[in-house]
N, C-alpha and C. Protein backbone atom coordinates (compact mmCIF):
# COMPACT_ATOMS: atom_id res chain seq x y z
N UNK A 1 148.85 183.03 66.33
CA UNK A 1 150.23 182.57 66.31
C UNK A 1 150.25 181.05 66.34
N UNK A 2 151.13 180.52 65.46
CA UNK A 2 151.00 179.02 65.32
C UNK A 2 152.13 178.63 66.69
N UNK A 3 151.88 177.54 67.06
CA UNK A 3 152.37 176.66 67.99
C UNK A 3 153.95 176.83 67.55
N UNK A 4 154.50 176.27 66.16
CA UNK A 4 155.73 176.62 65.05
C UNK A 4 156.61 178.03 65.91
N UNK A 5 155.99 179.29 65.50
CA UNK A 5 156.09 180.37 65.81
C UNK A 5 156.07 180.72 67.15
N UNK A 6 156.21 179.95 68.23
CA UNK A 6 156.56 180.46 69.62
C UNK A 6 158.24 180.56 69.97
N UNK A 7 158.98 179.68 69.08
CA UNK A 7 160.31 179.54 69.31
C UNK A 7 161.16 179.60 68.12
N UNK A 8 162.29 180.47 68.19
CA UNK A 8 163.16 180.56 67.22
C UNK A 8 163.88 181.70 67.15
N UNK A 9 164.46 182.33 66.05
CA UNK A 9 165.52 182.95 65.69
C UNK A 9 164.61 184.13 65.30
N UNK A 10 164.89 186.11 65.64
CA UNK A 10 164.58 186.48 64.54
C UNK A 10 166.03 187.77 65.03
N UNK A 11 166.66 188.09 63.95
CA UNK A 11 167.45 188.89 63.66
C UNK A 11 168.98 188.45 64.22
N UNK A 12 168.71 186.61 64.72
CA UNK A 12 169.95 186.43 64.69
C UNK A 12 169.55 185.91 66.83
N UNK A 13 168.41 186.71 67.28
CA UNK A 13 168.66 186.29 68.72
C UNK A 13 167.46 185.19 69.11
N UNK A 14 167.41 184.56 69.96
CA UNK A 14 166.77 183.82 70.39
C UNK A 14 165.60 184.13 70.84
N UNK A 15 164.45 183.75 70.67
CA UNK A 15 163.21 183.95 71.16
C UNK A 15 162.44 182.79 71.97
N UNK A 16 161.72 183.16 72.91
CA UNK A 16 160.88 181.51 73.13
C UNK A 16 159.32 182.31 73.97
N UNK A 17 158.20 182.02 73.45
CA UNK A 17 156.90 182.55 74.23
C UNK A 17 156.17 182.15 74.62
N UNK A 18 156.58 180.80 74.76
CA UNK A 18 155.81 179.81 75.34
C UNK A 18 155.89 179.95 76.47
N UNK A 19 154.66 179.36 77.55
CA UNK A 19 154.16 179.85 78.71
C UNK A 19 155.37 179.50 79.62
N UNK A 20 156.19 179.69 80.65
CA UNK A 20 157.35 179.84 81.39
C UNK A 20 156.67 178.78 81.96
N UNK A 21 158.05 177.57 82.30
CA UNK A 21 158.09 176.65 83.21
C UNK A 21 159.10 176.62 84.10
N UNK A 22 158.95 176.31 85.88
CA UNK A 22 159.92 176.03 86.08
C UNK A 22 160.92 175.70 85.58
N UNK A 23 160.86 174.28 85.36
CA UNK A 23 161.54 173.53 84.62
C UNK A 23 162.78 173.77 83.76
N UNK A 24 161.97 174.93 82.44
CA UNK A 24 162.55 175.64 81.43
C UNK A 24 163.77 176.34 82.28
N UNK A 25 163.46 177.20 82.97
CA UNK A 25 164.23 178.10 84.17
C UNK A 25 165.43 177.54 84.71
N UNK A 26 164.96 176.57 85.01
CA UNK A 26 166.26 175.61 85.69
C UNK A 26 167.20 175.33 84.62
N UNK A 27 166.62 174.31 83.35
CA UNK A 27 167.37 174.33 82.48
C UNK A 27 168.08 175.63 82.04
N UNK A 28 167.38 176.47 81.84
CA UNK A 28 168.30 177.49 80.95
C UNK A 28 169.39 178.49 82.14
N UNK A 29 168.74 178.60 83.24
CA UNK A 29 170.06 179.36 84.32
C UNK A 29 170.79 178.18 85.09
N UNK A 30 170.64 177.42 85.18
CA UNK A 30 171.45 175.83 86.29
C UNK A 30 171.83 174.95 85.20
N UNK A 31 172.17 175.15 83.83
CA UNK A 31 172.32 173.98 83.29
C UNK A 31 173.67 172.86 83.43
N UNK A 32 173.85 171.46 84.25
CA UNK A 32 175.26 171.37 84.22
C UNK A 32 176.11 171.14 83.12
N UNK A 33 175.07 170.64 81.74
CA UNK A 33 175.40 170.13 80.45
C UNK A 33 176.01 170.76 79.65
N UNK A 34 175.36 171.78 79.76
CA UNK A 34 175.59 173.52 78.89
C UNK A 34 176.95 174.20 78.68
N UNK A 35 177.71 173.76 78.03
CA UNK A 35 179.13 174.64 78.05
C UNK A 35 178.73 176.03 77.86
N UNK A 36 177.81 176.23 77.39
CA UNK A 36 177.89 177.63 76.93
C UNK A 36 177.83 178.87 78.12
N UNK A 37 177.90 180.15 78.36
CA UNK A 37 177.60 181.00 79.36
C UNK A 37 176.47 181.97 79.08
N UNK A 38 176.38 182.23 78.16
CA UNK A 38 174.87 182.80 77.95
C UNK A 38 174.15 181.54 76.55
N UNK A 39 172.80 181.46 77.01
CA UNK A 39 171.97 180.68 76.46
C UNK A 39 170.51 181.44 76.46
N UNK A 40 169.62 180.97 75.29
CA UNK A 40 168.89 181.55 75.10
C UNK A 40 167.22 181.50 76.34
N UNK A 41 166.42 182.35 76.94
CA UNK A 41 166.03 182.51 78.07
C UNK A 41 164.68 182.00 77.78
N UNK A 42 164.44 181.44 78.91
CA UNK A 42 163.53 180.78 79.02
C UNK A 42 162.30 181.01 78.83
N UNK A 43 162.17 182.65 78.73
CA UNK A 43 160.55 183.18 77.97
C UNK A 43 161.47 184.44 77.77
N UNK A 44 161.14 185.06 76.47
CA UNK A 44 161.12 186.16 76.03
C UNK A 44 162.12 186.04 75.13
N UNK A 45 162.34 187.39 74.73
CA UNK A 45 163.71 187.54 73.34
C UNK A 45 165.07 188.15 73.86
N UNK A 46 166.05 186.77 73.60
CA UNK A 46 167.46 187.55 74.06
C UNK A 46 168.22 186.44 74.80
N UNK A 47 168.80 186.64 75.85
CA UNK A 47 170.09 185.32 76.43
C UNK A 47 169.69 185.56 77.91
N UNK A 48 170.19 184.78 78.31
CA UNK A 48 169.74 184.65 79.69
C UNK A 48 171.50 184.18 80.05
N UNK A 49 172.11 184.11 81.57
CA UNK A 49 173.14 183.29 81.39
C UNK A 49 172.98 182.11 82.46
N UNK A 50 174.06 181.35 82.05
CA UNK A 50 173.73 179.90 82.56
C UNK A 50 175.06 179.85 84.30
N UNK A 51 174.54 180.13 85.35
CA UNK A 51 175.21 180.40 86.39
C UNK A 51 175.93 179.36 86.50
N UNK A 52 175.66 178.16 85.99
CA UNK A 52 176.31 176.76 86.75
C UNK A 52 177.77 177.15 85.84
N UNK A 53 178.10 177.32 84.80
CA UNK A 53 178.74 177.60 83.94
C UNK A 53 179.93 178.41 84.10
N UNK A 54 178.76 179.98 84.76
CA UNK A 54 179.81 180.96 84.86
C UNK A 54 180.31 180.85 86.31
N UNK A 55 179.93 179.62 87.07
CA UNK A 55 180.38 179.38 88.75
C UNK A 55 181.56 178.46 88.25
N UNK A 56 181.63 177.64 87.42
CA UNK A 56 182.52 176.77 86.89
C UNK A 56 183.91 177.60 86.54
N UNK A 57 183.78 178.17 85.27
CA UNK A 57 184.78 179.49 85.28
C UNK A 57 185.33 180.23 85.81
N UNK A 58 184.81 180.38 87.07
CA UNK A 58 185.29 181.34 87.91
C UNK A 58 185.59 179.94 89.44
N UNK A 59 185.90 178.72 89.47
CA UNK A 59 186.21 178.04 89.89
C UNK A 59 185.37 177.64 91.39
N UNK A 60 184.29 177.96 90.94
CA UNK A 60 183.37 178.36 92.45
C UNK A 60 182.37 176.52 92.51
N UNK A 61 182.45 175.77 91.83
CA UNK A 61 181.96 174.38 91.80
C UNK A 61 183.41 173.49 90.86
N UNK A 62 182.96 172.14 90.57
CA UNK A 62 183.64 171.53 90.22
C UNK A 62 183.50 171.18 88.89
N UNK A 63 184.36 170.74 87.90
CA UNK A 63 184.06 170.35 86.73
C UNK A 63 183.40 168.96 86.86
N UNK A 64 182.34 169.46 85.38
CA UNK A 64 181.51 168.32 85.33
C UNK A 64 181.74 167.77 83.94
């Protein structure tokens, strides 16, 4: 598997297989940047959702 081929699209959902980082984790479930509520997960195929987001929406932190 090429380096290329660890991340991307196939049938429309998100993929990523690169080795899991903290880091990644944080970004993709705590993101404060992220408007979005589901985002794509930090290892494997599919969405993960972004809590900071859906705590925002539901008025449980503050807008950022």
């Amino acid at each position: 598997m090429k380096d290329g081929d660890r991340t991307g699209r196939f049938l429309g959902i998100p993929y990523d297989w690169r080795r899991p980082t903290r880091e990644r984790f944080k970004q993709r479930w705590w993101n404060t940047q992220e408007q979005k509520v589901f985002v794509p997960k930090a290892f494997g195929w599919g969405y993960a959702i972004n809590l900071h987001q859906l705590a925002r929406r539901a008025g449980l932190t503050k807008r950022s």
